[in-house]
N, C-alpha and C. Protein backbone atom coordinates (compact mmCIF):
# COMPACT_ATOMS: atom_id res chain seq x y z
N UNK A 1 -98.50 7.62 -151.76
CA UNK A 1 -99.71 6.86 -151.49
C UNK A 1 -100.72 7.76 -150.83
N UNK A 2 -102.18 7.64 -151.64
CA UNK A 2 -102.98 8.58 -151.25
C UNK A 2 -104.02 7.80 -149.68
N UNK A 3 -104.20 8.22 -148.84
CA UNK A 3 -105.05 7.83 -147.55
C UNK A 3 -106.19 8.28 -147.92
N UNK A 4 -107.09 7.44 -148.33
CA UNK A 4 -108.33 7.76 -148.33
C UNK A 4 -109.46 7.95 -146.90
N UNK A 5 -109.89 8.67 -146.58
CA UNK A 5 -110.62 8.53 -145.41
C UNK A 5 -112.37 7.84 -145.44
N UNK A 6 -111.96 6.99 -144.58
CA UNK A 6 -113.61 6.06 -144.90
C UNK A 6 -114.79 6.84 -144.40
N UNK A 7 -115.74 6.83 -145.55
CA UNK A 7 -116.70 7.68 -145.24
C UNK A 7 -117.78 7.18 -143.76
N UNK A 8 -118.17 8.35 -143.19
CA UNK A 8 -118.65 7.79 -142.03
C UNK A 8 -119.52 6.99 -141.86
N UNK A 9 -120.29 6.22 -141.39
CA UNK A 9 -121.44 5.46 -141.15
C UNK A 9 -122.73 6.20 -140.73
N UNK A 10 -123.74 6.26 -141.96
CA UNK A 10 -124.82 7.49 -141.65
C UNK A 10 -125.64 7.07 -140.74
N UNK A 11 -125.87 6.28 -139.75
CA UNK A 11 -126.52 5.75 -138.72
C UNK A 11 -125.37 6.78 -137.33
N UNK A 12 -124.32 5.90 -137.96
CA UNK A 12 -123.73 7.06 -136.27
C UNK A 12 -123.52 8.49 -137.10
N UNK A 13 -123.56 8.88 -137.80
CA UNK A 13 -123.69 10.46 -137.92
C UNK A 13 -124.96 10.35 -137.20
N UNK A 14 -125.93 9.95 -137.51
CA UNK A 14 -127.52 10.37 -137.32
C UNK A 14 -127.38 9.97 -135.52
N UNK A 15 -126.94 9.36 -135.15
CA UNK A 15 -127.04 9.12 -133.58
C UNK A 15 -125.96 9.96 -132.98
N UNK A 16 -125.46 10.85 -133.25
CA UNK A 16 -124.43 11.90 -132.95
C UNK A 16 -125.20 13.16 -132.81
N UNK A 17 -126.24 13.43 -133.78
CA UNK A 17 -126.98 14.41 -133.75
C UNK A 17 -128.36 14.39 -133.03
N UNK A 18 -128.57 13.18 -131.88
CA UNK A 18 -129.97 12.56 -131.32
C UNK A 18 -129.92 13.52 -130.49
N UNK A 19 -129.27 14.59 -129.77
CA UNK A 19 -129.93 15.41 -128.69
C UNK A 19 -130.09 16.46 -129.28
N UNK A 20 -131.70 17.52 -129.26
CA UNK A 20 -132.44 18.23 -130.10
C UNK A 20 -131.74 19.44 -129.39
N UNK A 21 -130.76 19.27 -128.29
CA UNK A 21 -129.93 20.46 -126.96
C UNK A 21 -129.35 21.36 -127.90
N UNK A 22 -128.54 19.73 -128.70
CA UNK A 22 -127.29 20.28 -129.50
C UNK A 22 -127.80 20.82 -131.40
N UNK A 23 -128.96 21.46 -131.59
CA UNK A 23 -129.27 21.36 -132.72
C UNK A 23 -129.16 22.68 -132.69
N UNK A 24 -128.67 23.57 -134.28
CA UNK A 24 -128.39 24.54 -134.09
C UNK A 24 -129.99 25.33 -134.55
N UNK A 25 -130.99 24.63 -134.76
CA UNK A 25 -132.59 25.38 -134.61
C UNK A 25 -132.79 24.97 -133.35
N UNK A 26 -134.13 25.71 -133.16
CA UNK A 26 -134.94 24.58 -132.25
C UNK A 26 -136.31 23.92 -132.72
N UNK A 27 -136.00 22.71 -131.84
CA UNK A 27 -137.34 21.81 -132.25
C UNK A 27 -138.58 22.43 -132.62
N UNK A 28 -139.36 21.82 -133.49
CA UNK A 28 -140.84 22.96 -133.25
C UNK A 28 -141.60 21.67 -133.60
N UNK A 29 -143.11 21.64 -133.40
CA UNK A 29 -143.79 20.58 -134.00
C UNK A 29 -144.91 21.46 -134.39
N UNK A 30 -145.55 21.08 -135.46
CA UNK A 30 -146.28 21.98 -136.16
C UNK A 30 -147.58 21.28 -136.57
N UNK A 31 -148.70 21.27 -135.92
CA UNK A 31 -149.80 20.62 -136.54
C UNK A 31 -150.25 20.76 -137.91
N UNK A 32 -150.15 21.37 -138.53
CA UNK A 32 -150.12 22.12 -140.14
C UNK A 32 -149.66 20.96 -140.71
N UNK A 33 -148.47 21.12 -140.58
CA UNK A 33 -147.45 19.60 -141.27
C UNK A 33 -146.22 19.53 -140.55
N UNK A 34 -145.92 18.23 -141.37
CA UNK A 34 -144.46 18.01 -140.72
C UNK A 34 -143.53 18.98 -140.70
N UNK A 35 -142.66 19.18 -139.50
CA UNK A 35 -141.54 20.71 -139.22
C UNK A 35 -140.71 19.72 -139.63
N UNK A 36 -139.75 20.17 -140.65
CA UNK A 36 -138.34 19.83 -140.91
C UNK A 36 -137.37 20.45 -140.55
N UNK A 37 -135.94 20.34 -140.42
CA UNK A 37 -135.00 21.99 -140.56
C UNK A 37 -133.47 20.92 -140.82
N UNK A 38 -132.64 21.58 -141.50
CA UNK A 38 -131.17 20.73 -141.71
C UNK A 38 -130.81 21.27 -140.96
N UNK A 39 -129.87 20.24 -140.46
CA UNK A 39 -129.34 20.97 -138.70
C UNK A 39 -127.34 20.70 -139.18
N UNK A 40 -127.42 20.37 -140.41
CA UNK A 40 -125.32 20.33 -141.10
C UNK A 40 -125.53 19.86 -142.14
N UNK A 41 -124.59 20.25 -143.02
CA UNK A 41 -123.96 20.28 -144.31
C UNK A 41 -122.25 19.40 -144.16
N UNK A 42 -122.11 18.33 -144.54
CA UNK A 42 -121.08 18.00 -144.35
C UNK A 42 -120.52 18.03 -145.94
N UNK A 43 -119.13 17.26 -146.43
CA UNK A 43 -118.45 17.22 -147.49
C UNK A 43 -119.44 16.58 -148.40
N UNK A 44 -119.79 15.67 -147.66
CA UNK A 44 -120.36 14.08 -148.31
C UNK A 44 -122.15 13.51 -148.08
N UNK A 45 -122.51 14.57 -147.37
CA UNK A 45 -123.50 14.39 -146.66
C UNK A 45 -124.32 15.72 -145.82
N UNK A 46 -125.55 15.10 -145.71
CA UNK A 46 -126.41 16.34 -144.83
C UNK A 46 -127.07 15.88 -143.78
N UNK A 47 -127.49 16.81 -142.78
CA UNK A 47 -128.52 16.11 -141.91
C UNK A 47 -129.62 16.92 -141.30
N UNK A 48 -130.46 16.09 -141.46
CA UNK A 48 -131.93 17.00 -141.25
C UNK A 48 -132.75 16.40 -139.99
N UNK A 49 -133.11 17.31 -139.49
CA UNK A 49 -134.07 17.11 -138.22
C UNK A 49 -135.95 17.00 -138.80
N UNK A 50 -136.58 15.75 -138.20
CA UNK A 50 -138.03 16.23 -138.72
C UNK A 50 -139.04 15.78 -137.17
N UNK A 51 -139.74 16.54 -136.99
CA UNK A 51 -141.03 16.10 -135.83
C UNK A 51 -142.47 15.62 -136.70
N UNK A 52 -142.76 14.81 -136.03
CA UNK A 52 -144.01 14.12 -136.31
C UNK A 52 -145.09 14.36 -135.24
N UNK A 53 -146.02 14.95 -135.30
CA UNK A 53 -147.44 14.69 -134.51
C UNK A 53 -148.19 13.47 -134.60
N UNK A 54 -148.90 12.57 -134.04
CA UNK A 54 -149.49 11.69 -134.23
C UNK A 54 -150.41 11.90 -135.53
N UNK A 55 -150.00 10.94 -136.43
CA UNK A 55 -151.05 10.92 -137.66
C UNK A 55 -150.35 11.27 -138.79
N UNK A 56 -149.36 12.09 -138.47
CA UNK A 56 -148.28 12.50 -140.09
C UNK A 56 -147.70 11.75 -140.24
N UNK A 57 -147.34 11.83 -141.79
CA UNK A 57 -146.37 11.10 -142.34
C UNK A 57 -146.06 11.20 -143.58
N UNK A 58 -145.62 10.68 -144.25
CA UNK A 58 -144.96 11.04 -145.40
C UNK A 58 -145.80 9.90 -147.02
N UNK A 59 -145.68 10.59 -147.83
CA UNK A 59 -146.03 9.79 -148.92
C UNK A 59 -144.66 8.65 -149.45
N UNK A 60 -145.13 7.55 -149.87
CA UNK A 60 -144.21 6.71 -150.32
C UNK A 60 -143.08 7.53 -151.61
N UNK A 61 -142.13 7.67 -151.05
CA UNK A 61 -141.34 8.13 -151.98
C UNK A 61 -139.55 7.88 -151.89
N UNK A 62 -139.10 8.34 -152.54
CA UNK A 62 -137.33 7.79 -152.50
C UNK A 62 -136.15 8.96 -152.28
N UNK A 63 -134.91 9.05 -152.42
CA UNK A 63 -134.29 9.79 -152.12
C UNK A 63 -133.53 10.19 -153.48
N UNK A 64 -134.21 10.22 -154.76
CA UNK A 64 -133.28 10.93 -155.68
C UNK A 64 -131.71 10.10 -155.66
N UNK A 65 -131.68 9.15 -155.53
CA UNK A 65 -130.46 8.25 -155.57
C UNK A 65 -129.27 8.48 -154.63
N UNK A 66 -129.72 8.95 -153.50
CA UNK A 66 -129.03 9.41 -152.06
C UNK A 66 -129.42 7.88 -151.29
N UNK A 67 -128.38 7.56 -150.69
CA UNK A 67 -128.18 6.27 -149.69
C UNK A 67 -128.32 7.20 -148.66
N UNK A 68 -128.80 6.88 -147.20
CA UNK A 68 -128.82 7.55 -146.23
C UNK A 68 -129.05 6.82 -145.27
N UNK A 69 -129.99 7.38 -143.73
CA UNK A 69 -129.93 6.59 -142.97
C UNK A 69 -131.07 7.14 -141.68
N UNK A 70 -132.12 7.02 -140.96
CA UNK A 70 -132.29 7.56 -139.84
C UNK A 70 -132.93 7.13 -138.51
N UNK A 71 -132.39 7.53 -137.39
CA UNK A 71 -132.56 7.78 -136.20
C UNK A 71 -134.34 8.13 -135.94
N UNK A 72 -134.47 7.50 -135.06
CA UNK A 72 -135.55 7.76 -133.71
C UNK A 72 -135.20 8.50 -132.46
N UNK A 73 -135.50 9.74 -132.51
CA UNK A 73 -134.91 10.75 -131.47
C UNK A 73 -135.66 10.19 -130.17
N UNK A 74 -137.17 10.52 -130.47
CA UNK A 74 -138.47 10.50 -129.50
C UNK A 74 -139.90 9.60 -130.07
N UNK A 75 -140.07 8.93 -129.26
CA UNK A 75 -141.46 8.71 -129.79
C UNK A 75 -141.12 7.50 -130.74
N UNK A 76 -142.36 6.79 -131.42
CA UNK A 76 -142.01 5.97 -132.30
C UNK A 76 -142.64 6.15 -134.08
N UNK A 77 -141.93 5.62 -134.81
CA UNK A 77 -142.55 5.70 -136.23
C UNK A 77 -142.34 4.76 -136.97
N UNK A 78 -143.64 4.23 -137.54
CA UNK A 78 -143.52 2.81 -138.53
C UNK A 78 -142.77 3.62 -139.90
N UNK A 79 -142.35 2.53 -140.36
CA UNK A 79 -141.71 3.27 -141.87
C UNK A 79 -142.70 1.84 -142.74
N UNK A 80 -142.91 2.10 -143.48
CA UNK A 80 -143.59 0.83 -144.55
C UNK A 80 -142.98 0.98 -145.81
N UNK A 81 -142.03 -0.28 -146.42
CA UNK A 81 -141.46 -0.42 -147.85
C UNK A 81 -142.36 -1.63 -148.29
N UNK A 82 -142.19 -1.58 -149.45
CA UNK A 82 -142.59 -2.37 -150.42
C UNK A 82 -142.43 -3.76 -150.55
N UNK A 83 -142.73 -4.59 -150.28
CA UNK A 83 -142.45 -6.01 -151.05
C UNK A 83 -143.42 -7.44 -151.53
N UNK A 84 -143.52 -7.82 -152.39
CA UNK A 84 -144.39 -8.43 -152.99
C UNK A 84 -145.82 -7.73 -153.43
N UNK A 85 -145.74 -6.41 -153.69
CA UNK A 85 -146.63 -5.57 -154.08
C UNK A 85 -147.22 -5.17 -153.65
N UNK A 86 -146.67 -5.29 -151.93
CA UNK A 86 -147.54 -4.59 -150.33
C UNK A 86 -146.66 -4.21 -149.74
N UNK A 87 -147.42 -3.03 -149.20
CA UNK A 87 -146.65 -2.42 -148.03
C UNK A 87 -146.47 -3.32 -146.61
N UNK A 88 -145.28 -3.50 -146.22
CA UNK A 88 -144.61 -3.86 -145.05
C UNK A 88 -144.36 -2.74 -144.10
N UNK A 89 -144.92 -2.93 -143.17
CA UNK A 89 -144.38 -2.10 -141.53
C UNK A 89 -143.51 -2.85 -141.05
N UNK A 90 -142.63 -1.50 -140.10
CA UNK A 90 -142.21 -2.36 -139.33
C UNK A 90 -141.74 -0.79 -138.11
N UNK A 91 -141.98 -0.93 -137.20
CA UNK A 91 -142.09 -0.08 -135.97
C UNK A 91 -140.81 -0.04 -135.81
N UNK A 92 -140.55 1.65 -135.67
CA UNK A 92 -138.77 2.19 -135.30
C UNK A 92 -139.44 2.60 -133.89
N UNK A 93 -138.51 2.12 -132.66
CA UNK A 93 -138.85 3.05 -131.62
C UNK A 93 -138.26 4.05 -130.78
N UNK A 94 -138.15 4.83 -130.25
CA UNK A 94 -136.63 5.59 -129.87
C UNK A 94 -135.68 4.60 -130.11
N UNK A 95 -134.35 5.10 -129.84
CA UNK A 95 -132.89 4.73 -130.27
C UNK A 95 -133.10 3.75 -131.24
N UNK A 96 -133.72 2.82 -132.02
CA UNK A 96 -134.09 2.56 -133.38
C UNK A 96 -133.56 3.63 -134.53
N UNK A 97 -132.67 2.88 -135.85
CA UNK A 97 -132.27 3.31 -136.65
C UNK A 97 -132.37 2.45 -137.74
N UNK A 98 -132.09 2.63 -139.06
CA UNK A 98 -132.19 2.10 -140.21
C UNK A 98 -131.51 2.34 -141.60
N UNK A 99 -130.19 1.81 -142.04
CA UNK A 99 -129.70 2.91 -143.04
C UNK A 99 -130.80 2.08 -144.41
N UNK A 100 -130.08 2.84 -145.27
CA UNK A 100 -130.84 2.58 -146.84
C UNK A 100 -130.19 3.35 -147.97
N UNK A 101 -130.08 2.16 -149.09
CA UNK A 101 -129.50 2.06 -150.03
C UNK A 101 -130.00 3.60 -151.32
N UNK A 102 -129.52 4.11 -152.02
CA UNK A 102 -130.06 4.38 -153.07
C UNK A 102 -130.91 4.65 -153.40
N UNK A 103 -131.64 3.27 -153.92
CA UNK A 103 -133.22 2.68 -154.48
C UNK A 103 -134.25 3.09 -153.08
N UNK A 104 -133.98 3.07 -152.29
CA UNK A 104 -134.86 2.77 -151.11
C UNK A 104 -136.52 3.28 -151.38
N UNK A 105 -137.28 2.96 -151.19
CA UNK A 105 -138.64 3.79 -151.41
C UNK A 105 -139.21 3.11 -150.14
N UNK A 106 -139.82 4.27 -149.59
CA UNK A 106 -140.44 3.92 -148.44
C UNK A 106 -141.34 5.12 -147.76
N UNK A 107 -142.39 4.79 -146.98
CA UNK A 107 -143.32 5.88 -146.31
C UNK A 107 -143.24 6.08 -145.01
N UNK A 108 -143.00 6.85 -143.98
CA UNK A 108 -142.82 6.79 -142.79
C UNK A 108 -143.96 7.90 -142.14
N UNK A 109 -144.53 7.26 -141.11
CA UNK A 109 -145.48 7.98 -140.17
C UNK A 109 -145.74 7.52 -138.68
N UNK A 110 -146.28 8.65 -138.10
CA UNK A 110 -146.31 8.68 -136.48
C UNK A 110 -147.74 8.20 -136.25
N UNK A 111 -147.74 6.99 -135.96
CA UNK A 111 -149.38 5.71 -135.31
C UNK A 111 -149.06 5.86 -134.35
N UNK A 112 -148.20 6.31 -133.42
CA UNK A 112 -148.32 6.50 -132.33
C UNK A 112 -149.54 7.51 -131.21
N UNK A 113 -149.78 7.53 -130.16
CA UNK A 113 -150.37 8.61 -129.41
C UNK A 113 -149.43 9.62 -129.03
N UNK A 114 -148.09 9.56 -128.92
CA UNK A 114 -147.19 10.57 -128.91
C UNK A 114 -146.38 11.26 -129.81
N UNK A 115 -146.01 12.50 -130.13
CA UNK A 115 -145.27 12.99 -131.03
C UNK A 115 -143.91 12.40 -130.84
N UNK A 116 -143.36 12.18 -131.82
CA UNK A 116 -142.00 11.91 -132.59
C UNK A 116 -140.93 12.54 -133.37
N UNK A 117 -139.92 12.26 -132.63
CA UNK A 117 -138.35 13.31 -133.61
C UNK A 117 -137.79 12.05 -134.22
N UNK A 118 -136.87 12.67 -135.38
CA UNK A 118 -135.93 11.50 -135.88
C UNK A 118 -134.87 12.31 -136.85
N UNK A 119 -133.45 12.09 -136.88
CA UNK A 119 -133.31 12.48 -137.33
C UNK A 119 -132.59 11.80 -138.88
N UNK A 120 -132.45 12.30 -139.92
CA UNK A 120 -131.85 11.91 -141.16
C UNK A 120 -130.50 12.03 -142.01
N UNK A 121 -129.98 11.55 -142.24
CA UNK A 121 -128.50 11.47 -142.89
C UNK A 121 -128.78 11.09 -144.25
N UNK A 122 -128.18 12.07 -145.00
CA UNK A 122 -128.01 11.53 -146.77
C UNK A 122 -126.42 11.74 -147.13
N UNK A 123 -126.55 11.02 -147.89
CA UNK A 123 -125.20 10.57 -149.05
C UNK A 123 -125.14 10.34 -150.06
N UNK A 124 -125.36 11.06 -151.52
CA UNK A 124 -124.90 13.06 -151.05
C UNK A 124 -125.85 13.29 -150.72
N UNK A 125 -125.94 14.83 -150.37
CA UNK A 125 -127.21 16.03 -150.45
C UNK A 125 -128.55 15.40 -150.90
N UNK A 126 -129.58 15.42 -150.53
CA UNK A 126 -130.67 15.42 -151.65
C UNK A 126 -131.00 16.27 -152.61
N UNK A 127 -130.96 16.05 -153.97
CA UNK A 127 -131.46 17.00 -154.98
C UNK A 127 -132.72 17.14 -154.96
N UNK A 128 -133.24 15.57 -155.24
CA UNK A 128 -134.85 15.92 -156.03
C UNK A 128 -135.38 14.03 -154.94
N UNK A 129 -136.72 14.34 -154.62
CA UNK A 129 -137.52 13.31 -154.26
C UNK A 129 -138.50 12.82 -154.71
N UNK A 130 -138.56 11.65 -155.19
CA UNK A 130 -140.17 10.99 -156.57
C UNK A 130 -141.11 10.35 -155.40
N UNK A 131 -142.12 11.57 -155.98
CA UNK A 131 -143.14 10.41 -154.74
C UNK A 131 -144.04 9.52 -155.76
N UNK A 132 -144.60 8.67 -155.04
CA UNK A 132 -145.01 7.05 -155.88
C UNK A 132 -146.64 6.56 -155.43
N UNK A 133 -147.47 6.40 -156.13
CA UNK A 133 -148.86 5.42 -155.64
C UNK A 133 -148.22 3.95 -155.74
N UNK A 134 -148.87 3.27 -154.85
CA UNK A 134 -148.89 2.03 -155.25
C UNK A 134 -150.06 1.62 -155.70
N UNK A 135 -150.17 1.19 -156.80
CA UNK A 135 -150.99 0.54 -157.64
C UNK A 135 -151.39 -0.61 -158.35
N UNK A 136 -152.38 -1.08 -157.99
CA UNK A 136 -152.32 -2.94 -158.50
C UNK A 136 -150.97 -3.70 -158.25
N UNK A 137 -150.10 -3.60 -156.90
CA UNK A 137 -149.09 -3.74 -156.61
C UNK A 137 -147.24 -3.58 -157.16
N UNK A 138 -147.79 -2.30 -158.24
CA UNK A 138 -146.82 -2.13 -158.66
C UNK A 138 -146.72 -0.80 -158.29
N UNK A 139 -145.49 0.41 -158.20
CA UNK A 139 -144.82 1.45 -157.56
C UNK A 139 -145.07 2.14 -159.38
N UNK A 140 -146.29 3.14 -158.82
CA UNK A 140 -146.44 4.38 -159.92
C UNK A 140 -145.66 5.88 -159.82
N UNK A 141 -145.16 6.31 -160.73
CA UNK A 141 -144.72 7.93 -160.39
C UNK A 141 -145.70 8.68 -160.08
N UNK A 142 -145.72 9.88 -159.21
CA UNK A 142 -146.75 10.38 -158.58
C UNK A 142 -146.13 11.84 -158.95
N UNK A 143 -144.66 12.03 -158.77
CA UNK A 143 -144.29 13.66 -158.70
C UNK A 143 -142.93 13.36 -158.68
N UNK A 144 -141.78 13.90 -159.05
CA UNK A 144 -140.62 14.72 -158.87
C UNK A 144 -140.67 15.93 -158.28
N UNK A 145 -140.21 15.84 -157.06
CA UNK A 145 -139.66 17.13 -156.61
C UNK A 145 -138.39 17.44 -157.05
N UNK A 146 -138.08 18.91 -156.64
CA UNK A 146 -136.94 18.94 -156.76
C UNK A 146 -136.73 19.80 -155.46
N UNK A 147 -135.08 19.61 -154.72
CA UNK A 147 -134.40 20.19 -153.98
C UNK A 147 -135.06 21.73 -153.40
N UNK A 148 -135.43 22.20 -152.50
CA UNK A 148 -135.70 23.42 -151.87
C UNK A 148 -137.19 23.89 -152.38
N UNK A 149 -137.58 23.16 -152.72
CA UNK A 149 -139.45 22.59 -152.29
C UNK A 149 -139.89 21.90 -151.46
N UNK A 150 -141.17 22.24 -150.99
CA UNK A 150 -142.25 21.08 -149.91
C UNK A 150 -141.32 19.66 -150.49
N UNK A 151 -141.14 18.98 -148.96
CA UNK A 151 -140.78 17.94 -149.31
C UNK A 151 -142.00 17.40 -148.94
């Protein structure tokens, strides 16, 4: 009989990795754009560190069919998904987390007056990320990335 081991819960991976002490970069925040850096490579999974300055954020886009999950290190950040052909906010604030499926499409940015960390968990790896307009309330293709490009 084979023991399968249950895969971890990408919320507590991502809250395992909340002190920036224990990161094997260091933090940077970068007015230019958002600083990213992967801070582990697991079997099943990765995890990436990102800082936000007040005003960045990300274009509406998805995870290449990666379920994942993330943490509010510092600071706060609305994430806005989709529903009924509008964007929905909804304010993460420190220790605030959120996992997500697959499909997930969503935009996340710092409205705050203070800069913001958070960190991210995927399941698997990310390959490639589709960013999206919303348009006459429907979700348009905008771009495919792929893996080890500007995200």
């Amino acid at each position: 009989m084979t023991h399968h081991r249950p895969e971890p819960d990408l919320l507590t991976v991502a809250a395992r990795w909340a002190d920036p002490a224990g990161w094997p970069v260091a933090l940077r925040f970068d007015p230019a754009e958002r600083w990213y850096a992967r801070l582990a490579v697991g079997d099943d999974h990765e995890v990436w560190a990102l800082s936000w300055l007040p005003g960045q954020g990300t274009d509406l886009h998805d995870h290449g069919g990666s379920a994942g999950a993330f943490r509010v290190v510092s600071g706060a950040l609305t994430e806005e998904t989709v529903a009924a052909g509008r964007l929905r906010p909804r304010l993460l604030s420190a220790g605030a987390g959120r996992r997500f499926g697959p499909r997930h499409v969503h935009q996340v940015t710092n409205r705050g007056p203070a800069p913001a960390v958070s960190v991210h968990v995927y399941r698997p790896a990310l390959l490639r990320m589709t960013r999206y307009h919303l348009v006459d309330g429907r979700l348009r293709v905008a771009e495919v990335a792929e893996a080890g490009r500007s995200w």
